[in-house]
Protein backbone atom coordinates (compact mmCIF):
# COMPACT_ATOMS: atom_id res chain seq x y z
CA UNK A 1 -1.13 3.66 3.17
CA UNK A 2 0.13 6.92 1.31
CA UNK A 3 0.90 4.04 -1.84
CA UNK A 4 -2.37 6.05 -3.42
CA UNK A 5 -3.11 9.18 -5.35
CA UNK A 6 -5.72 11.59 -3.02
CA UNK A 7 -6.19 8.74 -0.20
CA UNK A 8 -7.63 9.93 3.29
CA UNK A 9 -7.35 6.97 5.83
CA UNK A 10 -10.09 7.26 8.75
CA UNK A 11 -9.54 5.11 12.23
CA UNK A 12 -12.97 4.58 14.31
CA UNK A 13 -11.38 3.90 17.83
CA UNK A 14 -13.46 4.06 21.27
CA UNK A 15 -11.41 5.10 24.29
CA UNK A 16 -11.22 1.74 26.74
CA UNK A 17 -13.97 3.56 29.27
CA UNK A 18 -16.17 3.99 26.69
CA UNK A 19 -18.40 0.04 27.01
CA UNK A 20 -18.10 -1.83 23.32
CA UNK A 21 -21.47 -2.50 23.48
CA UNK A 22 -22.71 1.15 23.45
CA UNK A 23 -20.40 2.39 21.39
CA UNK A 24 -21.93 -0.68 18.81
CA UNK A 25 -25.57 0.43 19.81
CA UNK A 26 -26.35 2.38 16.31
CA UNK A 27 -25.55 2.13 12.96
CA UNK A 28 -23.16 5.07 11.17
CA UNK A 29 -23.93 4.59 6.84
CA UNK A 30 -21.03 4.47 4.31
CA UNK A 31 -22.46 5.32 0.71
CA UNK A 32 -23.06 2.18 -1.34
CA UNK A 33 -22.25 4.34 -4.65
CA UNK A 34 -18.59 4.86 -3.51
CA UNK A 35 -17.56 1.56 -2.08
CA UNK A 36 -14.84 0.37 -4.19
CA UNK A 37 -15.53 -2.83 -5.98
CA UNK A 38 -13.54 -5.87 -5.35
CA UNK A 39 -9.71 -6.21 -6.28
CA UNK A 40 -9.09 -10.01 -6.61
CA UNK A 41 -5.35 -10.74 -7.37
CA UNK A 42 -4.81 -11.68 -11.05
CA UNK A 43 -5.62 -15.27 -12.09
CA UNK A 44 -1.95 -17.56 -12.28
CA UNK A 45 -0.04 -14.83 -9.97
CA UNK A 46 2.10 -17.17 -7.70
CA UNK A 47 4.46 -14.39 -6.10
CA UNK A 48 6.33 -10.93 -6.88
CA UNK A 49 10.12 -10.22 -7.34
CA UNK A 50 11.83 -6.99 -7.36
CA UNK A 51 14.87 -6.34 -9.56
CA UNK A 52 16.85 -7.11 -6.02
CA UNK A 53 15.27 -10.28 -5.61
CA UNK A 54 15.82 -11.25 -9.47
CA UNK A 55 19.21 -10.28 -9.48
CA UNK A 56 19.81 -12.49 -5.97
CA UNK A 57 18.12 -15.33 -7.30
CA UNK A 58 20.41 -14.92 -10.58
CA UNK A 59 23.91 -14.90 -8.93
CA UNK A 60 22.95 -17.63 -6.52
CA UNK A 61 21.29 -19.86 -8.78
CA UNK A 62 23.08 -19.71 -11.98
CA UNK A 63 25.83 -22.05 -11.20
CA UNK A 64 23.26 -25.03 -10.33
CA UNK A 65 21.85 -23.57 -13.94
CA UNK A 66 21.93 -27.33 -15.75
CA UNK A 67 23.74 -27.27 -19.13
CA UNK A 68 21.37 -29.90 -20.90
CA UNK A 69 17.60 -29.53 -21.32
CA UNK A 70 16.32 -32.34 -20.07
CA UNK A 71 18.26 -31.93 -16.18
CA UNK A 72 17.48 -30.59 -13.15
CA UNK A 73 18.94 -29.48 -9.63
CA UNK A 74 16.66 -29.78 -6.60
CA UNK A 75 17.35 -27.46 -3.95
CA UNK A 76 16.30 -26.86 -0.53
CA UNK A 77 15.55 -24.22 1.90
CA UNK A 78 19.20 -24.97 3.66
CA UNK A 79 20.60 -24.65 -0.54
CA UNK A 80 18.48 -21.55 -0.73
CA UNK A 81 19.94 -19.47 2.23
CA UNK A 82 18.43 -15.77 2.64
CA UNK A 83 16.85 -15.29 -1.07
CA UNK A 84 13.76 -13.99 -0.67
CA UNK A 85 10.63 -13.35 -2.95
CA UNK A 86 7.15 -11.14 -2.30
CA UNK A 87 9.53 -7.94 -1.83
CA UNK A 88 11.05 -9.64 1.55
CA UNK A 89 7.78 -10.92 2.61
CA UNK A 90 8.15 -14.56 1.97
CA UNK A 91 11.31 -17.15 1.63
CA UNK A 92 10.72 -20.16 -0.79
CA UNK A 93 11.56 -23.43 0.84
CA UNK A 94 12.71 -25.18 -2.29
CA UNK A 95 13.69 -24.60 -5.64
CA UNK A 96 13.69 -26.63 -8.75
CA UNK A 97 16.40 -25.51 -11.95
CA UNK A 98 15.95 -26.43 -14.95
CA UNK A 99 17.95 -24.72 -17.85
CA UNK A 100 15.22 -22.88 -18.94
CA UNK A 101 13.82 -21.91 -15.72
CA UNK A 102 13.46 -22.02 -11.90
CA UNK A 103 10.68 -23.69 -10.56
CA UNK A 104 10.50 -22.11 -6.51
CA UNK A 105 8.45 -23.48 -3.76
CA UNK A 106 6.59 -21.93 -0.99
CA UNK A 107 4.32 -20.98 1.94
CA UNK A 108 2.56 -18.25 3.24
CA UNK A 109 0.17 -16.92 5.81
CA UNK A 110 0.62 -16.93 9.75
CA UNK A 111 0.50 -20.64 9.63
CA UNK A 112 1.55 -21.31 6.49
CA UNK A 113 -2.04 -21.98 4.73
CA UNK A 114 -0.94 -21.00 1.33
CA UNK A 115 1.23 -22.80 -0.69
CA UNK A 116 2.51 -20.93 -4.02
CA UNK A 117 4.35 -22.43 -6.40
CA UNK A 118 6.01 -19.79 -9.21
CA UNK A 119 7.68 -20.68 -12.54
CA UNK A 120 10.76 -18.22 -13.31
CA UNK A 121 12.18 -18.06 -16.49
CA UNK A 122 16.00 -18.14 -17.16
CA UNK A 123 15.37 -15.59 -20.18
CA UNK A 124 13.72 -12.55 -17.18
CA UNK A 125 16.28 -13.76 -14.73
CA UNK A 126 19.24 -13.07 -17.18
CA UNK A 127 17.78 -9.64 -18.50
CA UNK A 128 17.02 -8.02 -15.23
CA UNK A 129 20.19 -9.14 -14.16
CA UNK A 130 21.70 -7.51 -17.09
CA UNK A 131 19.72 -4.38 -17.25
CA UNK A 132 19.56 -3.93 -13.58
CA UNK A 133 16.49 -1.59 -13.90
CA UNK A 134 14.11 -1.32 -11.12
CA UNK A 135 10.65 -2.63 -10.26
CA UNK A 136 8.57 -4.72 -9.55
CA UNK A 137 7.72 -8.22 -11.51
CA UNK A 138 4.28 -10.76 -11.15
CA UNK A 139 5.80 -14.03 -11.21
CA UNK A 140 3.10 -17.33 -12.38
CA UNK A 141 2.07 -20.58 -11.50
CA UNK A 142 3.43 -23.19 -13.53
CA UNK A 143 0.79 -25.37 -16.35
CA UNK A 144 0.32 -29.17 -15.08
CA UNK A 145 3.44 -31.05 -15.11
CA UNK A 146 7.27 -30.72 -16.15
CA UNK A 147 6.88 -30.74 -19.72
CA UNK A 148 4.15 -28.13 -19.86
CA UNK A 149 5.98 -25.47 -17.36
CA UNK A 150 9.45 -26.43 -19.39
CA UNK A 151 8.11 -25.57 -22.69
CA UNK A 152 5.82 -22.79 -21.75
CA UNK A 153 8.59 -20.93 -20.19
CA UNK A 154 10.43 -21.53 -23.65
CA UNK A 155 7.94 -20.22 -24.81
CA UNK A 156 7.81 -16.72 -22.84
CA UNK A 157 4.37 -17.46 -21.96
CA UNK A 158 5.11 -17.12 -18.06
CA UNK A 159 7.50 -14.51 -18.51
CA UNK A 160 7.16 -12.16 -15.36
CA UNK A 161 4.77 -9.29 -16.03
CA UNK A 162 5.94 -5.89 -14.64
CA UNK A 163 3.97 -3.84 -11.93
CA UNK A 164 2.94 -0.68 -13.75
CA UNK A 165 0.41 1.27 -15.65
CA UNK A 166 -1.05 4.07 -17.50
CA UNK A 167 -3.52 6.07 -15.38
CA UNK A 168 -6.60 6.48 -17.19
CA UNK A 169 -8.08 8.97 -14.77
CA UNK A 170 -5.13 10.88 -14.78
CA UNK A 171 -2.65 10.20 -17.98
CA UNK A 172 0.20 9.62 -15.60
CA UNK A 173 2.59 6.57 -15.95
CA UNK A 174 2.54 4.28 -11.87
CA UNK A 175 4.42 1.91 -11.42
CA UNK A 176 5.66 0.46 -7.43
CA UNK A 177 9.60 1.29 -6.63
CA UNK A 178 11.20 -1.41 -4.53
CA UNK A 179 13.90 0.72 -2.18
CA UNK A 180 16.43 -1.68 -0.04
CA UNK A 181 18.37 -4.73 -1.37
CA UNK A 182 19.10 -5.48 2.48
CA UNK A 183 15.74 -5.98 4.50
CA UNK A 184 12.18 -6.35 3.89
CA UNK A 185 10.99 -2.92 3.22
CA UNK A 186 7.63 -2.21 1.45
CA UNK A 187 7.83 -0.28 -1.89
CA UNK A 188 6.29 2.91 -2.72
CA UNK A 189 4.25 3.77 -5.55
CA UNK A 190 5.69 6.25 -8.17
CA UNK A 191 3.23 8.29 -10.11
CA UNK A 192 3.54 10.71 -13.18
CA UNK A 193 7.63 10.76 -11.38
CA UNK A 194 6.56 11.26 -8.16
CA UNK A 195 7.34 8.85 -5.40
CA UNK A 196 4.41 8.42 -3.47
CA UNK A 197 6.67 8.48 0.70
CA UNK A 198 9.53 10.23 1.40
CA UNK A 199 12.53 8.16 1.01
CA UNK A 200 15.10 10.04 1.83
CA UNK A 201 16.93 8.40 4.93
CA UNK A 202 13.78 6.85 5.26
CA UNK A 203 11.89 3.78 4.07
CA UNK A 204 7.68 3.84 3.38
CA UNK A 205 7.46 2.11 6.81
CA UNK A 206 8.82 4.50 8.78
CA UNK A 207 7.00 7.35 7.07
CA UNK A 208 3.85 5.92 7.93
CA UNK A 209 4.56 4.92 11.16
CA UNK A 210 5.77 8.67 11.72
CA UNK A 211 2.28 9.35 10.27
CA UNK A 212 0.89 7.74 12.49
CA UNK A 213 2.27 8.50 15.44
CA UNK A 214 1.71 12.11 14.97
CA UNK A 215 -1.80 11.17 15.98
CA UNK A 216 -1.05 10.56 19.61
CA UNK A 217 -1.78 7.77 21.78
CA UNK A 218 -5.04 6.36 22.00
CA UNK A 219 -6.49 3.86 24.24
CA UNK A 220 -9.03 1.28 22.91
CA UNK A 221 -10.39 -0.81 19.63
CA UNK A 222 -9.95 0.29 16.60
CA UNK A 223 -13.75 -0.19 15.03
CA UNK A 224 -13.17 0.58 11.08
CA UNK A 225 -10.74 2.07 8.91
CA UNK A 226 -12.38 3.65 6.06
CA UNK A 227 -9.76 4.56 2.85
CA UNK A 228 -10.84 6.71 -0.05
CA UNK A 229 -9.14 6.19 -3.01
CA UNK A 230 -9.26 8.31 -6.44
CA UNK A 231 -7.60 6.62 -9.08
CA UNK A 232 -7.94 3.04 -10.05
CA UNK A 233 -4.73 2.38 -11.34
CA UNK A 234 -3.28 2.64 -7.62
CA UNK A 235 -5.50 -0.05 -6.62
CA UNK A 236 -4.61 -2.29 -8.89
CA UNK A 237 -0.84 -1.09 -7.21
CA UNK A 238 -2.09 -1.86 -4.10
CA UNK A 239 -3.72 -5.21 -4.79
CA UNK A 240 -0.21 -6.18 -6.98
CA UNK A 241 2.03 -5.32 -3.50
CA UNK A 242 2.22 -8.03 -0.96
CA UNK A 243 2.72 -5.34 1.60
CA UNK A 244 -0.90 -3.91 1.17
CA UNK A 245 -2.55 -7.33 1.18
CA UNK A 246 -4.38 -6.11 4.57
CA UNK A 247 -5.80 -3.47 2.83
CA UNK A 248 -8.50 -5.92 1.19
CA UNK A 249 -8.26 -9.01 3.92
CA UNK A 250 -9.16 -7.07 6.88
CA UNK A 251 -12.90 -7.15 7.64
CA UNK A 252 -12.33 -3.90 9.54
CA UNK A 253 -11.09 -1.61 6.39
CA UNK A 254 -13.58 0.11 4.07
CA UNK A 255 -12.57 1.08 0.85
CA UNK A 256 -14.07 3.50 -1.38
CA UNK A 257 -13.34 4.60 -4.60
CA UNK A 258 -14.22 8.50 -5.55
CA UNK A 259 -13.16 12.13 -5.58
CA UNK A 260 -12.38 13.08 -2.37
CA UNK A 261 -14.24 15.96 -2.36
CA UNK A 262 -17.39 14.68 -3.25
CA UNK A 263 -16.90 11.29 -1.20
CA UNK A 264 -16.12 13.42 2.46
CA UNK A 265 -19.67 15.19 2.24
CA UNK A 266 -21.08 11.87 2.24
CA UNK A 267 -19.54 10.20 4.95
CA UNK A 268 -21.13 10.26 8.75
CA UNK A 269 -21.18 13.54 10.46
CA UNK A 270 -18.81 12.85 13.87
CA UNK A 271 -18.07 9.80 13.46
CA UNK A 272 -14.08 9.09 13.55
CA UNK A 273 -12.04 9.39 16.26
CA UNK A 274 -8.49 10.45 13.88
CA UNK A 275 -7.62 10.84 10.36
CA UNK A 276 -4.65 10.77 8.01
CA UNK A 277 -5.23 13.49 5.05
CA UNK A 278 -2.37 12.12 2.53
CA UNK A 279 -2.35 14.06 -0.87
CA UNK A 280 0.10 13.92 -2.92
CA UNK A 281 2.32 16.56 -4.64
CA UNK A 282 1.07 19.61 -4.50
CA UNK A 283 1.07 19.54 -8.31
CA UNK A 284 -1.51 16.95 -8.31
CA UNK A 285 -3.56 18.11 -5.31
CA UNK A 286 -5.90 19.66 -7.04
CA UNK A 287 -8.57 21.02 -4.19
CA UNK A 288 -6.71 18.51 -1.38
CA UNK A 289 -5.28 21.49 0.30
CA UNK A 290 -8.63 23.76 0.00
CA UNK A 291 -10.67 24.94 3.26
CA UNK A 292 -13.98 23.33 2.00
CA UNK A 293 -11.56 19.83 2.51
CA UNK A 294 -10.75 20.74 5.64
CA UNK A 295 -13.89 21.89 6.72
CA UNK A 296 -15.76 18.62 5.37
CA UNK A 297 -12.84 17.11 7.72
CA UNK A 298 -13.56 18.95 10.97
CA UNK A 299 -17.18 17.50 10.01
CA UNK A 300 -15.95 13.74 10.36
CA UNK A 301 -14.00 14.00 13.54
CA UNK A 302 -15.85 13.96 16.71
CA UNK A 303 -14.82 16.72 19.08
CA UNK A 304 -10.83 16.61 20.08
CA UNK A 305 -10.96 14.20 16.97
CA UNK A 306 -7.29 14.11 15.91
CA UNK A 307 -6.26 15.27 11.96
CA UNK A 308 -2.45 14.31 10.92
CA UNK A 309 -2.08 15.96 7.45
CA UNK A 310 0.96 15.22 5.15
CA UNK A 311 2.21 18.69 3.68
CA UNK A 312 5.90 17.93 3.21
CA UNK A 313 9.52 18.51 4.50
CA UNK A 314 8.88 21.91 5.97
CA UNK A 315 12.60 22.58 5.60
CA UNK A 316 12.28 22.70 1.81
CA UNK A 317 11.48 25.92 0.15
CA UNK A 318 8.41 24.13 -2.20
CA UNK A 319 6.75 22.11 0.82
CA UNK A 320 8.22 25.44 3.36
CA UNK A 321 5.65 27.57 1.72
CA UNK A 322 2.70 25.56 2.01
CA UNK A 323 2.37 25.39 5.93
CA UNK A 324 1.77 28.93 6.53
CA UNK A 325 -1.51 28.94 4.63
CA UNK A 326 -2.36 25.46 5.15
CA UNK A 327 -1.85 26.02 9.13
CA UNK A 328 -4.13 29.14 8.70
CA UNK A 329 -6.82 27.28 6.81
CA UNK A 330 -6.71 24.21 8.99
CA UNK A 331 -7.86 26.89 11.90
CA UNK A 332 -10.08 28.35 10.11
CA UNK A 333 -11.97 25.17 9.55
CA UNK A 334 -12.00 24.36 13.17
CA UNK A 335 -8.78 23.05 14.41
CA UNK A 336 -6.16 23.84 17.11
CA UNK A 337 -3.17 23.23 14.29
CA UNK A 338 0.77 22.54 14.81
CA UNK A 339 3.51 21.85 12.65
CA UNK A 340 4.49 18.61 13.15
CA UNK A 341 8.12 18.50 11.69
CA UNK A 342 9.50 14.62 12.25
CA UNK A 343 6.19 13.46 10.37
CA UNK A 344 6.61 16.74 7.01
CA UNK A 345 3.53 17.74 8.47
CA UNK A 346 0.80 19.18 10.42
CA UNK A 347 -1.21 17.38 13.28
CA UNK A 348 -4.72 19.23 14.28
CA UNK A 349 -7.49 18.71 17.08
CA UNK A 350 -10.93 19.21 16.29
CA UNK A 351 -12.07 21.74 18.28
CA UNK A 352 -15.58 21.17 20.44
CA UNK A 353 -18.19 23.15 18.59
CA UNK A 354 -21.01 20.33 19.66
CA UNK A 355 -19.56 17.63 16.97
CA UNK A 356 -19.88 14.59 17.16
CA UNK A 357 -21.58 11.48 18.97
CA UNK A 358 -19.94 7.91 19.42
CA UNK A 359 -18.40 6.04 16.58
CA UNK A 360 -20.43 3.15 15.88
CA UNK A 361 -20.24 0.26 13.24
CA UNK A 362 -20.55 1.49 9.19
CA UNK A 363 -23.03 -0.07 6.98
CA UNK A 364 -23.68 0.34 3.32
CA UNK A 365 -26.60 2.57 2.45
């Protein structure tokens, strides 16, 4: 979930002895005024590429590339072998190729409920494969019938639109970074030059599952995740990567949209059971790291409430710095704190000082 600029990602989660029912038997209140309003996908978008999936595509396509305009080569799935589009996520089970484009052929969803069907220009295939620059492209849904897709693809009108952005909120270019040709691996986001997860020796799944993990164990349901999110530009990131999909299909996640340090005053006293504090570089932190965070933190958690915060590789002499005072602070504001090296950061337990009652279902006030 770190793919966003100041995001703090809260899990509601009842132990299993703890009876569903009770723990359902009042209701906690979100604040209307910060839930984040909806993120539906771009009208036409049929899939995403990365510059590895373009280039694939390319070299295994361009010699069925037809030299007259008017042919075609069908191909299918067994034709199409291990290309890939949706950054891994999805494999298209036929292909169409025309000599001005590639017409590809798909499903997705656990059952295969979806069907896409994306028209890809010869004229993007052939620069990206030239250029070789990375990112990540929105690939569109063809017009009605042959002649239509043919000639608007001539025409550039479905040329693939890249995945990136001005901030408004911030003045910082973001754009998403695909990082392994080999497997399916999720991007990360890359703002103002700064990649949003470690990726050294690492890919964005394993740093959040390390993230995760540094929470501990925990028995039970989880009730609602709750994510607060600054800057709109990284949602419209989010809702452009097929890896965050989740993020705004799940019933169970909560988004909000909102400073960070005005949104965590008006969340529920008590309420969640962990929390992942995310920031990102300390150059664009701004009060992220502050004691009146952590202490409107220690407020959410209930009582031996678990905190994982994201500082950075502690080996480093930038990120090294930062977990003396952070560690200090983090005490201060109520927590038993530890360095937490595997995971660049610090995991915390809300001490009991009376905090706290049982996490119940959020509703919109």
């Amino acid at each position: 979930m770190r793919a966003c600029l100041r995001t703090i990602l809260f899990v509601a989660q009842p132990p299993l002895r703890r009876a569903h029912s009770a723990a359902r038997a009042a209701a906690a209140e979100l604040p209307r005024r910060y839930l984040a309003p909806p993120a539906l996908p771009e009208p036409g978008v049929a899939c995403c590429v990365s510059h590895y999936e373009a280039i694939a595509l390319h070299t295994a396509l361009q010699p069925r590339r037809p030299d007259s305009a008017s042919g075609s080569v069908s191909l299918g799935r067994g034709d199409l072998g291990a290309l890939t589009v949706d950054l891994g996520l999805a494999r298209p089970a036929s292909a169409e190729v025309s000599a001005s484009h590639v017409r590809l052929r798909g499903t997705r969803g656990i059952e295969g409920e979806e069907e896409w069907t994306a028209c890809v220009p010869w004229a993007f295939l052939d620069r990206v494969a030239r250029k070789r620059r990375a990112g990540v492209w929105q690939c569109y849904a063809p017009g009605q019938g042959e002649a239509e897709a043919a000639e608007e693809a001539e025409e550039d009108d479905l040329a693939p639109t890249k995945v990136e952005g001005l901030s408004e909120l911030t003045s910082r270019p973001a754009s998403l970074l695909p990082l392994d040709e080999a497997s399916p691996t999720p991007p990360t986001a890359v703002l103002g030059g700064f990649n949003m997860h470690r990726t050294k020796g690492i890919d964005p799944a394993g740093d959040t599952d390390n993230k995760l993990r540094a929470l501990g164990k925990k028995g039970g349901r989880v009730l609602d995740v709750v994510t607060v999110e600054l800057d709109p530009a990284m949602v419209e990131l989010q809702r452009a990567n097929p890896w965050s999909r989740q993020l705004f299909d799940d019933p169970k996640i909560t988004r909000l949209l909102g400073d960070a340090t005005e949104v965590l005053p008006a969340l529920p006293e008590g309420y969640f059971d962990a929390a992942v504090h995310d920031p990102p570089a300390n150059a664009m932190s701004g009060e992220l790291y502050s004691l009146e965070v952590y202490r409107a933190l220690r407020r959410l958690l209930r009582p031996g409430g678990v905190l994982f915060h994201y500082v950075g590789d502690p080996a480093s002499k930038a990120s090294g710095r930062l977990f003396k005072g952070v560690l200090q602070r983090l005490r201060e504001a109520g927590f038993d704190a530890k360095t937490t090296p595997a995971a660049y950061g610090i995991t915390a337990v809300a001490r009991v000082t009376g905090l706290g009652t049982s996490p119940r279902p959020l509703e919109l006030v």
